[in-house]
C-alpha atoms as a PDB file:
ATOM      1  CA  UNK A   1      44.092  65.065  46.964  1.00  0.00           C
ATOM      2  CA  UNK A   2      45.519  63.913  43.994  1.00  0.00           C
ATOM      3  CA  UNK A   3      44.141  65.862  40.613  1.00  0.00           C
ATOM      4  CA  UNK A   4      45.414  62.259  38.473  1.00  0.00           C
ATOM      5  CA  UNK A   5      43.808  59.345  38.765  1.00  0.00           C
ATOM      6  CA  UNK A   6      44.471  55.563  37.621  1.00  0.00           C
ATOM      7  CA  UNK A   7      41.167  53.496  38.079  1.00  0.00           C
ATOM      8  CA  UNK A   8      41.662  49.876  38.457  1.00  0.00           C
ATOM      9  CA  UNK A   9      41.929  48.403  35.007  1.00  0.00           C
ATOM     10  CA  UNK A  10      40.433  44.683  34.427  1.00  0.00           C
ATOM     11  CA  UNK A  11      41.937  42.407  36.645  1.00  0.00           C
ATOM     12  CA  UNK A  12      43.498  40.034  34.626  1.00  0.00           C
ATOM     13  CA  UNK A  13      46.201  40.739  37.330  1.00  0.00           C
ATOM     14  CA  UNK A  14      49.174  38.916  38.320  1.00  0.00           C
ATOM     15  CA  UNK A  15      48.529  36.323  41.255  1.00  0.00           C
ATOM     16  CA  UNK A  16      50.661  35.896  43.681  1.00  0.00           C
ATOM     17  CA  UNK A  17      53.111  33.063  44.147  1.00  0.00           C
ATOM     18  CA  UNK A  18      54.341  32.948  47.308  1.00  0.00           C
ATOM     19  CA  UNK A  19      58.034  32.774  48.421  1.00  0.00           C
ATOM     20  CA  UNK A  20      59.719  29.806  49.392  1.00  0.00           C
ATOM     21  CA  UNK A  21      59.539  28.530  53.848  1.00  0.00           C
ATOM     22  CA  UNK A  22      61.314  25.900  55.657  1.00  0.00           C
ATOM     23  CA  UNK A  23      58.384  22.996  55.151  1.00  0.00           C
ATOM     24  CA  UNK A  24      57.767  20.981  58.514  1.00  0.00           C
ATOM     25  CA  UNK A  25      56.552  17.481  59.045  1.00  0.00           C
ATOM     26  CA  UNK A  26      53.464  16.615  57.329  1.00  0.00           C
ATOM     27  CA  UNK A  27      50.451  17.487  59.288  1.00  0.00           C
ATOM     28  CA  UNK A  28      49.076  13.645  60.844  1.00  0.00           C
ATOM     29  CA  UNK A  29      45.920  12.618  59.399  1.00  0.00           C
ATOM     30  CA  UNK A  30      45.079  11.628  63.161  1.00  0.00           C
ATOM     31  CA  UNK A  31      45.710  15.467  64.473  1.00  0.00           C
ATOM     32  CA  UNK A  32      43.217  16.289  67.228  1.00  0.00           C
ATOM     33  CA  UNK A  33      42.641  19.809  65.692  1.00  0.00           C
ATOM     34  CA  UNK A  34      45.143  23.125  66.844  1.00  0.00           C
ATOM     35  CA  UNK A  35      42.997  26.023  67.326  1.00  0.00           C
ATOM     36  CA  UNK A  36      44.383  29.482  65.822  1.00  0.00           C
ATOM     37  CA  UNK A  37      43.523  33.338  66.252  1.00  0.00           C
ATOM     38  CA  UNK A  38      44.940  36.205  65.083  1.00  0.00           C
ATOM     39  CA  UNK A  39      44.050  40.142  66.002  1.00  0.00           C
ATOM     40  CA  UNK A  40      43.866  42.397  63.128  1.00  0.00           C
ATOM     41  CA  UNK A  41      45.321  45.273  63.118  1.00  0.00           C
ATOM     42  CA  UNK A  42      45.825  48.194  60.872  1.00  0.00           C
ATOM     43  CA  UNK A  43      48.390  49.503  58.838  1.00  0.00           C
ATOM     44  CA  UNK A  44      48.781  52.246  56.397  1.00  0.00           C
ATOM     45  CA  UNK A  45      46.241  54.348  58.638  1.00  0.00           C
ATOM     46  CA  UNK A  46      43.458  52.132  57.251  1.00  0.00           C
ATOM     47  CA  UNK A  47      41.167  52.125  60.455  1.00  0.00           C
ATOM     48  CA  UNK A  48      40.850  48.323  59.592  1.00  0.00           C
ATOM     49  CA  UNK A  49      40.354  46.204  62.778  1.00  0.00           C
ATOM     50  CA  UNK A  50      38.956  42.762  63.362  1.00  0.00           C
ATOM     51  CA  UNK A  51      39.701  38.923  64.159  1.00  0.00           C
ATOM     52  CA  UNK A  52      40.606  35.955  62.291  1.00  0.00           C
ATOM     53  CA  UNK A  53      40.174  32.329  64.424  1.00  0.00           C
ATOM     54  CA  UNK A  54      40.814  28.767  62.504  1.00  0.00           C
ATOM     55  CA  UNK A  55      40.752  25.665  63.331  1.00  0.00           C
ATOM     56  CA  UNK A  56      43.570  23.049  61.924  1.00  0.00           C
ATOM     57  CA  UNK A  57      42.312  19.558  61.697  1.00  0.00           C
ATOM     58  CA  UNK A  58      44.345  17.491  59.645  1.00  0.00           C
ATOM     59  CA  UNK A  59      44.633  19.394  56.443  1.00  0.00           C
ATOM     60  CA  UNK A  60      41.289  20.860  56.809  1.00  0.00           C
ATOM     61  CA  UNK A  61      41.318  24.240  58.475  1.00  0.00           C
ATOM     62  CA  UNK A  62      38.003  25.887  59.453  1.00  0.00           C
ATOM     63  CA  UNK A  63      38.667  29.699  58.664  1.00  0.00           C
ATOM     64  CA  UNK A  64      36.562  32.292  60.081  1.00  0.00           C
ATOM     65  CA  UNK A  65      36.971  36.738  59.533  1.00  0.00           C
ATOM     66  CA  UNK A  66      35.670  39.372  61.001  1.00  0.00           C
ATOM     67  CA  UNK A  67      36.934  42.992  59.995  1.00  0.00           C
ATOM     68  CA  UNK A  68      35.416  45.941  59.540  1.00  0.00           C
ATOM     69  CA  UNK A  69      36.827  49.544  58.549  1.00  0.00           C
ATOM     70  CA  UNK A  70      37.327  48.548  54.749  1.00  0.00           C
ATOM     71  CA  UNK A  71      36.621  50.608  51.427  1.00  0.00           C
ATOM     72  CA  UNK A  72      33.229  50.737  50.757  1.00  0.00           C
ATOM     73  CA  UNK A  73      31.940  49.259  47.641  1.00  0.00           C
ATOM     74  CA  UNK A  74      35.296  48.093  46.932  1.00  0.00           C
ATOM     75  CA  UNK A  75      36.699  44.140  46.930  1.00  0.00           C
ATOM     76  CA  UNK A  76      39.441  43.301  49.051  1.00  0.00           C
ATOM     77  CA  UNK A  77      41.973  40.296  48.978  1.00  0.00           C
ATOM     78  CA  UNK A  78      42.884  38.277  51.644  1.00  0.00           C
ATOM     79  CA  UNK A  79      45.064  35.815  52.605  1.00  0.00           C
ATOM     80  CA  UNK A  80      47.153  33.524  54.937  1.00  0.00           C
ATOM     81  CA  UNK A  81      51.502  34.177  54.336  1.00  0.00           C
ATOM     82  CA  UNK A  82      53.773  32.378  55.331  1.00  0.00           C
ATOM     83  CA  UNK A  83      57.536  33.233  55.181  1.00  0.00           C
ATOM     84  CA  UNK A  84      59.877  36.077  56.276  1.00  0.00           C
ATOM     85  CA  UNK A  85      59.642  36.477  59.799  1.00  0.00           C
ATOM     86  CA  UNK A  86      56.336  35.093  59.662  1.00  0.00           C
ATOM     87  CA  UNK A  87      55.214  38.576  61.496  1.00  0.00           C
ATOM     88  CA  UNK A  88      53.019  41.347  60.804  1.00  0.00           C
ATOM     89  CA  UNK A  89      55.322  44.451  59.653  1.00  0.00           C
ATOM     90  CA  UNK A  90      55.910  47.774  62.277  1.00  0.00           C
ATOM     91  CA  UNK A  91      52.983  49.937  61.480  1.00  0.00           C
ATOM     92  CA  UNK A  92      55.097  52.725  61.556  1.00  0.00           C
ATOM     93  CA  UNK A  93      57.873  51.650  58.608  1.00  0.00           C
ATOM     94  CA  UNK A  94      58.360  54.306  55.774  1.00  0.00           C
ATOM     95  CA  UNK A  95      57.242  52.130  53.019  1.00  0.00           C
ATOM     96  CA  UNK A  96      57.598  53.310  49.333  1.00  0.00           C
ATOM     97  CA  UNK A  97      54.415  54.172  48.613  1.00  0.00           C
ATOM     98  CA  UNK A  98      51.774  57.130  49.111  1.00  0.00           C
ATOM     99  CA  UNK A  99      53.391  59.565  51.717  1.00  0.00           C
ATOM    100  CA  UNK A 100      55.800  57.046  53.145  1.00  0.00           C
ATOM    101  CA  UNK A 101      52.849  54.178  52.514  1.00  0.00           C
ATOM    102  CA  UNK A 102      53.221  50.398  53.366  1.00  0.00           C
ATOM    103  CA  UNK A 103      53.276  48.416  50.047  1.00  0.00           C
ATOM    104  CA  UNK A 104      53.192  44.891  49.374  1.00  0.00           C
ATOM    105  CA  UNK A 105      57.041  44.537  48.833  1.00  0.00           C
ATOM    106  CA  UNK A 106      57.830  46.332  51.637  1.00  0.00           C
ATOM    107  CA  UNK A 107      56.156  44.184  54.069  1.00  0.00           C
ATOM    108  CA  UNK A 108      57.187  40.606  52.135  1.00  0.00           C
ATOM    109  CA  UNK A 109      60.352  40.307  54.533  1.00  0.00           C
ATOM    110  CA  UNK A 110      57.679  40.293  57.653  1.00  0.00           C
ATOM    111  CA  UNK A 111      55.092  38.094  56.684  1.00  0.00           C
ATOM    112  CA  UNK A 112      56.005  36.375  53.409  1.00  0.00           C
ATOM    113  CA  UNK A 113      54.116  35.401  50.207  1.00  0.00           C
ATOM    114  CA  UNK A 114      50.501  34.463  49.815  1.00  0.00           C
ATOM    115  CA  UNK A 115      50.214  30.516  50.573  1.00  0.00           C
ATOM    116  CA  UNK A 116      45.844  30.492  50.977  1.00  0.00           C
ATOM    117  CA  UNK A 117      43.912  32.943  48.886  1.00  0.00           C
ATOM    118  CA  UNK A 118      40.921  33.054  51.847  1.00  0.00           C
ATOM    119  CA  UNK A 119      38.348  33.518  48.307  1.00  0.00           C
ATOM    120  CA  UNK A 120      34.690  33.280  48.836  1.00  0.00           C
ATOM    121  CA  UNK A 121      33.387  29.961  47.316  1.00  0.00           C
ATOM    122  CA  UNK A 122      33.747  28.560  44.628  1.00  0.00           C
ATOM    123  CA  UNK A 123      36.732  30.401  44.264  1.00  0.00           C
ATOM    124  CA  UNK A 124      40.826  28.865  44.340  1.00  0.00           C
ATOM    125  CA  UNK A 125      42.070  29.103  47.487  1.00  0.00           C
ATOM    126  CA  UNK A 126      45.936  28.606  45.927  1.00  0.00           C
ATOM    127  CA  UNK A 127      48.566  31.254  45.587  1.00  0.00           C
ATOM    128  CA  UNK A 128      47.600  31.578  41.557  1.00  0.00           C
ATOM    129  CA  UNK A 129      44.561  33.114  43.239  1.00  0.00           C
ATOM    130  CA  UNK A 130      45.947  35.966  45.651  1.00  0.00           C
ATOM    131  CA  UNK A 131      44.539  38.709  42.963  1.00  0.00           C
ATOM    132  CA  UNK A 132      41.415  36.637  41.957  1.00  0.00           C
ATOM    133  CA  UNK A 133      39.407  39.746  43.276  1.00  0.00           C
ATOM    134  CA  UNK A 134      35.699  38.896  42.043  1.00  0.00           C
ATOM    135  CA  UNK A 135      35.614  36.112  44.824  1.00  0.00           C
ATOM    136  CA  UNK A 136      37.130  38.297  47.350  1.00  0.00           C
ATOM    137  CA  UNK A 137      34.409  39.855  50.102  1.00  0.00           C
ATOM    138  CA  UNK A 138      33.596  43.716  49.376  1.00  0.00           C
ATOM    139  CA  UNK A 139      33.755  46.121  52.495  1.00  0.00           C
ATOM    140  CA  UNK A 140      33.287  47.650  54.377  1.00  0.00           C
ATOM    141  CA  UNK A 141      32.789  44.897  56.670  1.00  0.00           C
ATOM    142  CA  UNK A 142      33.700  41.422  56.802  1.00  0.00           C
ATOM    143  CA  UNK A 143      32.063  38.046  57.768  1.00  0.00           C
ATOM    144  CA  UNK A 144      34.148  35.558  56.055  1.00  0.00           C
ATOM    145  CA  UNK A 145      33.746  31.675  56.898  1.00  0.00           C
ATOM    146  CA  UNK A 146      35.199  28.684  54.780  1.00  0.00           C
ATOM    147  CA  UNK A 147      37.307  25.478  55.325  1.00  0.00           C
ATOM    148  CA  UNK A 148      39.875  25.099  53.185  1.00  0.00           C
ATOM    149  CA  UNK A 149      41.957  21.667  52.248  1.00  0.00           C
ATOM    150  CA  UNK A 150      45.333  22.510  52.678  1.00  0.00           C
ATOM    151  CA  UNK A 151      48.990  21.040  50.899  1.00  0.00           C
ATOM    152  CA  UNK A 152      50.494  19.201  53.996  1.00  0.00           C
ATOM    153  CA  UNK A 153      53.435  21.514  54.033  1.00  0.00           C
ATOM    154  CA  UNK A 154      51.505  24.757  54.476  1.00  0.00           C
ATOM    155  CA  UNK A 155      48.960  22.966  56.910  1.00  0.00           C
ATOM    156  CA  UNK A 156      52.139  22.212  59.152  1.00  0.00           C
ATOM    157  CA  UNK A 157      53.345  25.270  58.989  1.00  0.00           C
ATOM    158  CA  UNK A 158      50.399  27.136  60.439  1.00  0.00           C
ATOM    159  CA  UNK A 159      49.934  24.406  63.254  1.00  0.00           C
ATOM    160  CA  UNK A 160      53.518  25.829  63.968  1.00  0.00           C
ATOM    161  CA  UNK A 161      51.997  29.500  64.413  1.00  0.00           C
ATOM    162  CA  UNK A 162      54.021  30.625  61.009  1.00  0.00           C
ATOM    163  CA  UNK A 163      50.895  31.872  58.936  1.00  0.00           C
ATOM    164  CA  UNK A 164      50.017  35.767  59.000  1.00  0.00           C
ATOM    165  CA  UNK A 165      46.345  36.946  57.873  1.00  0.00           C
ATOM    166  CA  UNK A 166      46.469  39.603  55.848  1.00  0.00           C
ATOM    167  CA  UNK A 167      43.268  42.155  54.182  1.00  0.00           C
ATOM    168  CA  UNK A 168      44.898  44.313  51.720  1.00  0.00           C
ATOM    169  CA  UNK A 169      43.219  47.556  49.864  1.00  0.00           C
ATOM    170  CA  UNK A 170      43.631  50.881  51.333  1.00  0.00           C
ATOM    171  CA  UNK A 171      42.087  54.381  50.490  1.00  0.00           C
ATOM    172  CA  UNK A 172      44.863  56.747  50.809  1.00  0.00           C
ATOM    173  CA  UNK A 173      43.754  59.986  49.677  1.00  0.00           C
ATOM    174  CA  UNK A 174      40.156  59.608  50.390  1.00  0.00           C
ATOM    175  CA  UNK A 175      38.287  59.485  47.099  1.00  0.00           C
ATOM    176  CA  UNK A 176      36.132  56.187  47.979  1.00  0.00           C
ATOM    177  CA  UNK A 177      37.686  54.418  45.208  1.00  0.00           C
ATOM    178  CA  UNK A 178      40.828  52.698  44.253  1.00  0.00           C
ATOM    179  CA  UNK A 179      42.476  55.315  42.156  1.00  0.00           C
ATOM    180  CA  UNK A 180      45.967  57.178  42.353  1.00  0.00           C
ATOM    181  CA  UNK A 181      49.438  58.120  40.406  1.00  0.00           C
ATOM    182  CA  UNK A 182      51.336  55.478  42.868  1.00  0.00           C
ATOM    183  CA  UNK A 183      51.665  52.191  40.758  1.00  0.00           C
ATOM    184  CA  UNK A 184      51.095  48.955  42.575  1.00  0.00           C
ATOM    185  CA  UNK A 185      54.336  47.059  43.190  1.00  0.00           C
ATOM    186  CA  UNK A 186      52.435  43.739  41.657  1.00  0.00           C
ATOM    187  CA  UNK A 187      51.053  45.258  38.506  1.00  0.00           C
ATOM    188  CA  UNK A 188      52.041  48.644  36.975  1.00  0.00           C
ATOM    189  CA  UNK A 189      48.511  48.644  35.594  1.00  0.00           C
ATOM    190  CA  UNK A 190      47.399  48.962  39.019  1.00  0.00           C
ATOM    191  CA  UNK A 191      46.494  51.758  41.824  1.00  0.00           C
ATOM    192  CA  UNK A 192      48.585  50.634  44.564  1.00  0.00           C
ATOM    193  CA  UNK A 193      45.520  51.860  46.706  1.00  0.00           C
ATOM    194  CA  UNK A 194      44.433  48.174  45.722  1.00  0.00           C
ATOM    195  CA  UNK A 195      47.141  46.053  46.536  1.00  0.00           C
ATOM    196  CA  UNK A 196      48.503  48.104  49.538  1.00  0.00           C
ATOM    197  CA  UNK A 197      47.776  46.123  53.134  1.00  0.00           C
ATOM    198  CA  UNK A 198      45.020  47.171  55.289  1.00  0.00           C
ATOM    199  CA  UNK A 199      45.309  44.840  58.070  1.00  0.00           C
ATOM    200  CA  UNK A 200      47.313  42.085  59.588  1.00  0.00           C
ATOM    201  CA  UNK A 201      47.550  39.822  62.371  1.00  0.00           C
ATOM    202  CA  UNK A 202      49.713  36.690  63.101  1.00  0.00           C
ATOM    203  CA  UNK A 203      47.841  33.125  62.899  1.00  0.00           C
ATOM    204  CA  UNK A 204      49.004  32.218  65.974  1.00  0.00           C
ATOM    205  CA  UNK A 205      48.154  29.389  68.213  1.00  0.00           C
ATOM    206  CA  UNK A 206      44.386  30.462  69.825  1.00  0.00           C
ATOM    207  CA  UNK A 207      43.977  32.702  72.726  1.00  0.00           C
ATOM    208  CA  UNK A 208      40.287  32.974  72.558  1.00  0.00           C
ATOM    209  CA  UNK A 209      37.952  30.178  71.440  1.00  0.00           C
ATOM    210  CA  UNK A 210      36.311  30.218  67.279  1.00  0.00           C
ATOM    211  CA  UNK A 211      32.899  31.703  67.605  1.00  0.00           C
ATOM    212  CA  UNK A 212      30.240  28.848  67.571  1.00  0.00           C
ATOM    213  CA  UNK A 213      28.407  30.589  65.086  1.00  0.00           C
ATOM    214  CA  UNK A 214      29.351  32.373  62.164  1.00  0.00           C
ATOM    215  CA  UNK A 215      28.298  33.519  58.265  1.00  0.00           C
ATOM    216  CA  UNK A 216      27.284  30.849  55.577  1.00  0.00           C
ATOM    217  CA  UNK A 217      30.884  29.170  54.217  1.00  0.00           C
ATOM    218  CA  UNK A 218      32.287  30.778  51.500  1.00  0.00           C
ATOM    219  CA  UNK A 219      30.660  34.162  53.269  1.00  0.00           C
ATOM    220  CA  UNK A 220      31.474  37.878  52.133  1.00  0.00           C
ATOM    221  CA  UNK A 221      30.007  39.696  48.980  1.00  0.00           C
ATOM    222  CA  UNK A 222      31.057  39.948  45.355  1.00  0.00           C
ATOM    223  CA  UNK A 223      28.865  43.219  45.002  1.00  0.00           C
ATOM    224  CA  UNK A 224      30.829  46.298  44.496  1.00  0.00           C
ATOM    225  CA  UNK A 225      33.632  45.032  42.349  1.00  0.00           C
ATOM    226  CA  UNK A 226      32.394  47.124  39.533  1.00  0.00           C
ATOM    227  CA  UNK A 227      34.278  49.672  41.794  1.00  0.00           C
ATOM    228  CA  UNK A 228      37.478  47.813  40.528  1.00  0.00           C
ATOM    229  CA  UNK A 229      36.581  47.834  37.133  1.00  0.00           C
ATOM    230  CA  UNK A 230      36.762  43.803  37.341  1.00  0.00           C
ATOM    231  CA  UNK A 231      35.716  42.445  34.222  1.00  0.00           C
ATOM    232  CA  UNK A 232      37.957  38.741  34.178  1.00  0.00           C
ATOM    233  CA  UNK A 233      38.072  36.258  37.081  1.00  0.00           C
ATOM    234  CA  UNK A 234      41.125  35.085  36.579  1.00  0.00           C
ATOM    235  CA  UNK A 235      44.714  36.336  37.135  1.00  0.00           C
ATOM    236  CA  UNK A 236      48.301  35.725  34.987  1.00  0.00           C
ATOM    237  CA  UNK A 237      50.482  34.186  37.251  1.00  0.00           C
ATOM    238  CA  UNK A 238      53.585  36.530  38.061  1.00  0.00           C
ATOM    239  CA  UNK A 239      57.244  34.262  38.086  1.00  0.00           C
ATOM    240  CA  UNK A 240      58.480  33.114  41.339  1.00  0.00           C
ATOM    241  CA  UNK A 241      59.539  35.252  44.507  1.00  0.00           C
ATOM    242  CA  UNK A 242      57.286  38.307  42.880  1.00  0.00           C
ATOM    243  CA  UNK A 243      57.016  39.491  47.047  1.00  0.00           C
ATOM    244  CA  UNK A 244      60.800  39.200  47.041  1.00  0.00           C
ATOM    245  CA  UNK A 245      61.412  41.365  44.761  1.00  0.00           C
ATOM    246  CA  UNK A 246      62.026  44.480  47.204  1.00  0.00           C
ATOM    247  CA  UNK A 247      61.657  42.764  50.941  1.00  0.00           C
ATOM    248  CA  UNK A 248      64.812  43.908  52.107  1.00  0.00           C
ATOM    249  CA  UNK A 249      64.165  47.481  51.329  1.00  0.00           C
ATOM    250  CA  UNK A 250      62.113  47.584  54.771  1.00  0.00           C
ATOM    251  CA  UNK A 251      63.327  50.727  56.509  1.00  0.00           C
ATOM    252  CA  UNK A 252      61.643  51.074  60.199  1.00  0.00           C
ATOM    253  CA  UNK A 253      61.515  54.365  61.590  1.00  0.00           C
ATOM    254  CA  UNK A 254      60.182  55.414  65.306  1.00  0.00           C
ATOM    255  CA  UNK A 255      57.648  58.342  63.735  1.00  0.00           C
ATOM    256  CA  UNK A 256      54.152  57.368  61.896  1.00  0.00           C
ATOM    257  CA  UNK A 257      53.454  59.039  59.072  1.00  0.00           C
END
């Protein structure tokens, strides 16, 4: 284990602003509803699994999450990208960060920038809100519901099966906090134990039906982000493309780490 650590400094942290995607048609006001799933699954040797279902109406997608494996104590962002390949990276990539870890960057030519900040309410769901991490649920488990109103472009494009769900914040040494000498590739200010991604699954079109029940909307706790030193809600926008910035430096390799 590392003898330095970085705790997470205020968050007054960059947000995200997603990269730019071939929009499709307008979604049709009179859309009978698509239904969507995705399977999370881990990367960076998180131990995060769990579902995500939606369903597209219009504009209006119904969002539900259900992970568990997460950081105690600890908030986590989460999101729907779209762009890249619109696919969940190979687990087993050498990314740049801790011991060969997946960071943010690394993964941006799979699954694109942030286009819905999945926020507890009354939180933004926009890009400028990817790092807004005092609405973001706390783990280690998640039970996330909320319908969103969506820009017609990114509501078409995840009818189309392009969005990937994404829960970032990983643990890499152990330490139960977000601490580290690695630098996040968003913020130098920042562990990248908080920006790394956890889990990921692709939004595609559903395989298994949206639970009938679920968690109050806007669902998952704020407790715990004292753990990330959060002491602002909002984040500083970073320029344009900030995913793009190293997504072609994606080098796959057959071993894990």
């Amino acid at each position: 284990m590392r003898t330095t650590k970085k705790h997470l400094a205020p968050l007054a942290i960059a947000a995200i602003v997603g990269l730019p995607f071939a929009a499709a048609a307008p979604a049709s006001a009179q859309d009978e509803g698509t239904e969507l799933s995705a399977d999370l699954s881990q990367l960076n040797d998180s131990g995060v699994s769990g579902t995500a279902w939606g369903m597209l109406e219009g504009n209006m997608l119904e969002i539900k999450v259900e992970a568990d494996g997460l950081l105690a104590d600890s908030p986590h962002a989460q999101h729907i990208h779209i762009g890249g390949e619109n696919t969940c990276p190979d687990p087993n990539m050498e990314g740049t960060g801790f011991e060969g870890a997946i960071r943010v960057t690394d993964a941006a030519g799979s699954y694109g920038g942030v286009m819905v900040s999945l926020t507890n309410e009354p939180g933004e769901t926009t890009p400028e809100a990817a790092l807004d991490v005092a609405n973001f649920p706390t783990g280690p488990t998640v039970d996330y519901e909320r319908t969103i109103e969506l820009p017609e472009d990114v509501a078409a494009s995840i009818k189309a099966g392009d969005g990937v769900v994404v829960l970032h914040g990983v643990d890499h040494d152990g330490s139960g906090a977000y601490d580290g000498d690695i630098e996040s590739d968003l913020d130098p200010s920042l562990p990248s134990e908080a920006t790394d991604p956890a889990a990921c699954g692709a939004f595609d079109v559903a395989q298994m039906s949206m639970p009938e029940e679920g968690v109050a909307t806007g669902g998952g706790s704020t407790q715990g982000t004292e753990n990330a030193g959060v002491l602002a809600l909002g984040a500083v926008a970073l320029g344009a493309g900030a995913f793009g910035v190293a997504a072609n430096r994606r080098r796959n390799t057959n071993a894990g780490r």
